[in-house]
Protein backbone atom coordinates (compact mmCIF):
# COMPACT_ATOMS: atom_id res chain seq x y z
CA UNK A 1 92.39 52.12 105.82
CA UNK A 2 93.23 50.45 108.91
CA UNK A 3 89.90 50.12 110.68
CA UNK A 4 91.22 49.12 114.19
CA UNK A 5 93.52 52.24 115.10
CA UNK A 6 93.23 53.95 118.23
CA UNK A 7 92.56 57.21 116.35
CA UNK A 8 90.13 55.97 114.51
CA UNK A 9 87.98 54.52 117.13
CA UNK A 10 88.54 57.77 119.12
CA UNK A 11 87.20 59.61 116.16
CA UNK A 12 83.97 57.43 115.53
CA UNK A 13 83.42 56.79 119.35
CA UNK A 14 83.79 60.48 120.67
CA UNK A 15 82.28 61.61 117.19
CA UNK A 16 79.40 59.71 118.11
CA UNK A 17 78.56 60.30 121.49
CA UNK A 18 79.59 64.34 120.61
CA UNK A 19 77.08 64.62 118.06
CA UNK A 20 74.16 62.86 120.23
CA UNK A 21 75.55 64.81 123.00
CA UNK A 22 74.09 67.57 120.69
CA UNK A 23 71.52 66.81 119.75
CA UNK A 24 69.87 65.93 123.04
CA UNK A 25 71.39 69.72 124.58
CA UNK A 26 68.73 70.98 122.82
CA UNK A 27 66.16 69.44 124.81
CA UNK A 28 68.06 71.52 127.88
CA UNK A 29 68.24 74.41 126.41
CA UNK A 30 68.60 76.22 122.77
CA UNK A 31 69.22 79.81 122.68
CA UNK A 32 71.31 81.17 121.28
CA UNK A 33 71.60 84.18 123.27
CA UNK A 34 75.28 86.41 123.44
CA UNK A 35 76.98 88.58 125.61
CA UNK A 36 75.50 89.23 129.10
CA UNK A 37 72.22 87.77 128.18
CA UNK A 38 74.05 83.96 127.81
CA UNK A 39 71.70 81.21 129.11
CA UNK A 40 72.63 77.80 130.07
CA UNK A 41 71.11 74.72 131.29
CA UNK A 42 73.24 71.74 132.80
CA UNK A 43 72.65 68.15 130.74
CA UNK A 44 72.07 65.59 133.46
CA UNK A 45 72.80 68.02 135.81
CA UNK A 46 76.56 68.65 135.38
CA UNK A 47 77.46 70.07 131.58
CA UNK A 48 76.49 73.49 131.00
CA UNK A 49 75.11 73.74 127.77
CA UNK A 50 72.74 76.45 125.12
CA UNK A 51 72.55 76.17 121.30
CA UNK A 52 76.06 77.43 120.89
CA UNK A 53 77.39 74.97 122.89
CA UNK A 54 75.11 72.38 121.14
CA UNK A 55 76.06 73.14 118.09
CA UNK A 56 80.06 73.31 118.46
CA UNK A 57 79.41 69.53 120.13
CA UNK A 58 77.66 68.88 116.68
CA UNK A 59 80.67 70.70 114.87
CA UNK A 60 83.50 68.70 116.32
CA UNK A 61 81.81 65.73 115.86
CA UNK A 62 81.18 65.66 112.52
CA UNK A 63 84.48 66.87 112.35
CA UNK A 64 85.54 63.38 113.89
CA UNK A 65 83.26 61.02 111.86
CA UNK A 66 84.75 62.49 108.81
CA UNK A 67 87.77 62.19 110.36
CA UNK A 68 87.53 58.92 110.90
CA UNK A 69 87.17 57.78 107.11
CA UNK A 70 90.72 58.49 106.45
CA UNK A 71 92.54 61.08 108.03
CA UNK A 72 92.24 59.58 111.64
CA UNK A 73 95.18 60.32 113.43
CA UNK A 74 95.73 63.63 112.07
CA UNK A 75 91.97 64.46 113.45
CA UNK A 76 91.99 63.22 116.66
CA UNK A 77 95.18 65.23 117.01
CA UNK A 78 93.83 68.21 116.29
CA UNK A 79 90.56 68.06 118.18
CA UNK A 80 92.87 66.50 121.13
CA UNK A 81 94.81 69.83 121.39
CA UNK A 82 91.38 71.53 120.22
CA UNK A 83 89.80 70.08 123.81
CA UNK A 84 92.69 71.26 125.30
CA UNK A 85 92.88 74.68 124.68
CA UNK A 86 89.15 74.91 125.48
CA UNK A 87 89.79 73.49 128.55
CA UNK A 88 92.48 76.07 129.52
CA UNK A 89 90.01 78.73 128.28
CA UNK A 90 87.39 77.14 130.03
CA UNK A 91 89.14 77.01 133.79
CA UNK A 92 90.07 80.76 132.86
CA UNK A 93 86.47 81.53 132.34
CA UNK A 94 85.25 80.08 135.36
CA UNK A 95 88.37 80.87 137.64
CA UNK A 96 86.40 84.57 137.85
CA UNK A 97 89.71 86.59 136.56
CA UNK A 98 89.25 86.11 132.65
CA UNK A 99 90.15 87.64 129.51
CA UNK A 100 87.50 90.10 128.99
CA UNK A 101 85.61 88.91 126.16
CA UNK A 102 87.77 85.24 125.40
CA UNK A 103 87.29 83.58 128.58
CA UNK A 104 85.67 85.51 131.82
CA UNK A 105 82.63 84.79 133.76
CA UNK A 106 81.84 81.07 133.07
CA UNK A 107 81.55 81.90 129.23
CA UNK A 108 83.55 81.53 126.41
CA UNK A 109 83.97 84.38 123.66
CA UNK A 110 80.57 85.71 124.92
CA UNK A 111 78.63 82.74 123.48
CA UNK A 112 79.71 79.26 125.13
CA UNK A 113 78.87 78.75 128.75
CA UNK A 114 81.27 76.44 130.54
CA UNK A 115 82.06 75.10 133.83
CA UNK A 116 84.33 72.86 136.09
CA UNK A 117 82.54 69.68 135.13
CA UNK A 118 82.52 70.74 131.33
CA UNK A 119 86.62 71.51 131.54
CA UNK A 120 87.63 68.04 133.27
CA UNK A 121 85.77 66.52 130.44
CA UNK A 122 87.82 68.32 128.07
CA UNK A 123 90.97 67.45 129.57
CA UNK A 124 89.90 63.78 129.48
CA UNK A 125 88.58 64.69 126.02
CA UNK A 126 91.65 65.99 124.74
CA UNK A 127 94.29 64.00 126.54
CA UNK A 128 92.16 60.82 125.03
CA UNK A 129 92.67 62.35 121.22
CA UNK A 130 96.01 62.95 121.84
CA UNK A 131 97.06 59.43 122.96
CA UNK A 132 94.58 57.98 120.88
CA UNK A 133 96.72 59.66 117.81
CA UNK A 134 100.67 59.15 119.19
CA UNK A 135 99.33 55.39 119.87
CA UNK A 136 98.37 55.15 115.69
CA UNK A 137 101.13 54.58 113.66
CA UNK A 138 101.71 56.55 110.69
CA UNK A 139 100.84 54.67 107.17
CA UNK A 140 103.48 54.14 104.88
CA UNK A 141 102.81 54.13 101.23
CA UNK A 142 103.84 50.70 99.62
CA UNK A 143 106.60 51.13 97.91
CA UNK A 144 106.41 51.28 94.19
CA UNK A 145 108.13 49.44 91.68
């Protein structure tokens, strides 16, 4: 396994920070409320966050530190696009005109509550795996004899 890749350190870096990233959201806020009900807190003020929120950070970064063992560039691929559909969903949501129950209203498929600061990080988030996976050449197998 090549240990130095650009996917790979974008898997174990972002995986890293995501899943401390959720476990300290619970200290803001942990319900797990739906619908109309959704509460949110903001980490340090900016990132709107509640346990669903929490616990799709915790998701995706597992996700990425698994990732990272040997499927690198093929994960941070996937969650790079991943962040980037969220953040299209996301500026939906909080653009006031969404998709009844996908995107409307600052929350996500009635359980993740998102805003402006929370979609700029997933564009960096997502343009990040992206690079981070065309910059990672692919492995070829030894050839054998």
């Amino acid at each position: 396994m090549d240990t130095s890749s650009p996917a790979r350190l974008y898997c174990v870096l972002v995986g890293g920070v995501l899943v401390l990233v959720g476990l300290l959201g619970f200290a803001y806020e942990a319900s797990f409320d739906v619908g109309d009900k959704v509460q949110s807190d903001k980490v340090f003020g900016a990132f709107a966050v509640n346990g669903w929120h929490n616990l799709v950070h915790l998701a995706i970064g597992v996700v990425l530190l698994v990732g990272a063992r040997g499927a690198a560039r093929s994960t941070a691929m996937l969650v790079g696009i991943l962040y980037l559909v969220l953040a299209a969903l996301g500026f939906i949501a909080t653009g006031g005109d969404g998709i009844e129950f996908i995107a409307e209203n600052g929350v996500l498929i009635d359980l993740v509550p998102v805003n402006d600061e929370d979609n700029w990080l997933h564009v960096a988030l997502g343009v990040t795996g992206v690079l981070a996976a065309l910059a990672s050449g692919r492995r070829v197998a030894p050839a054998r004899a």
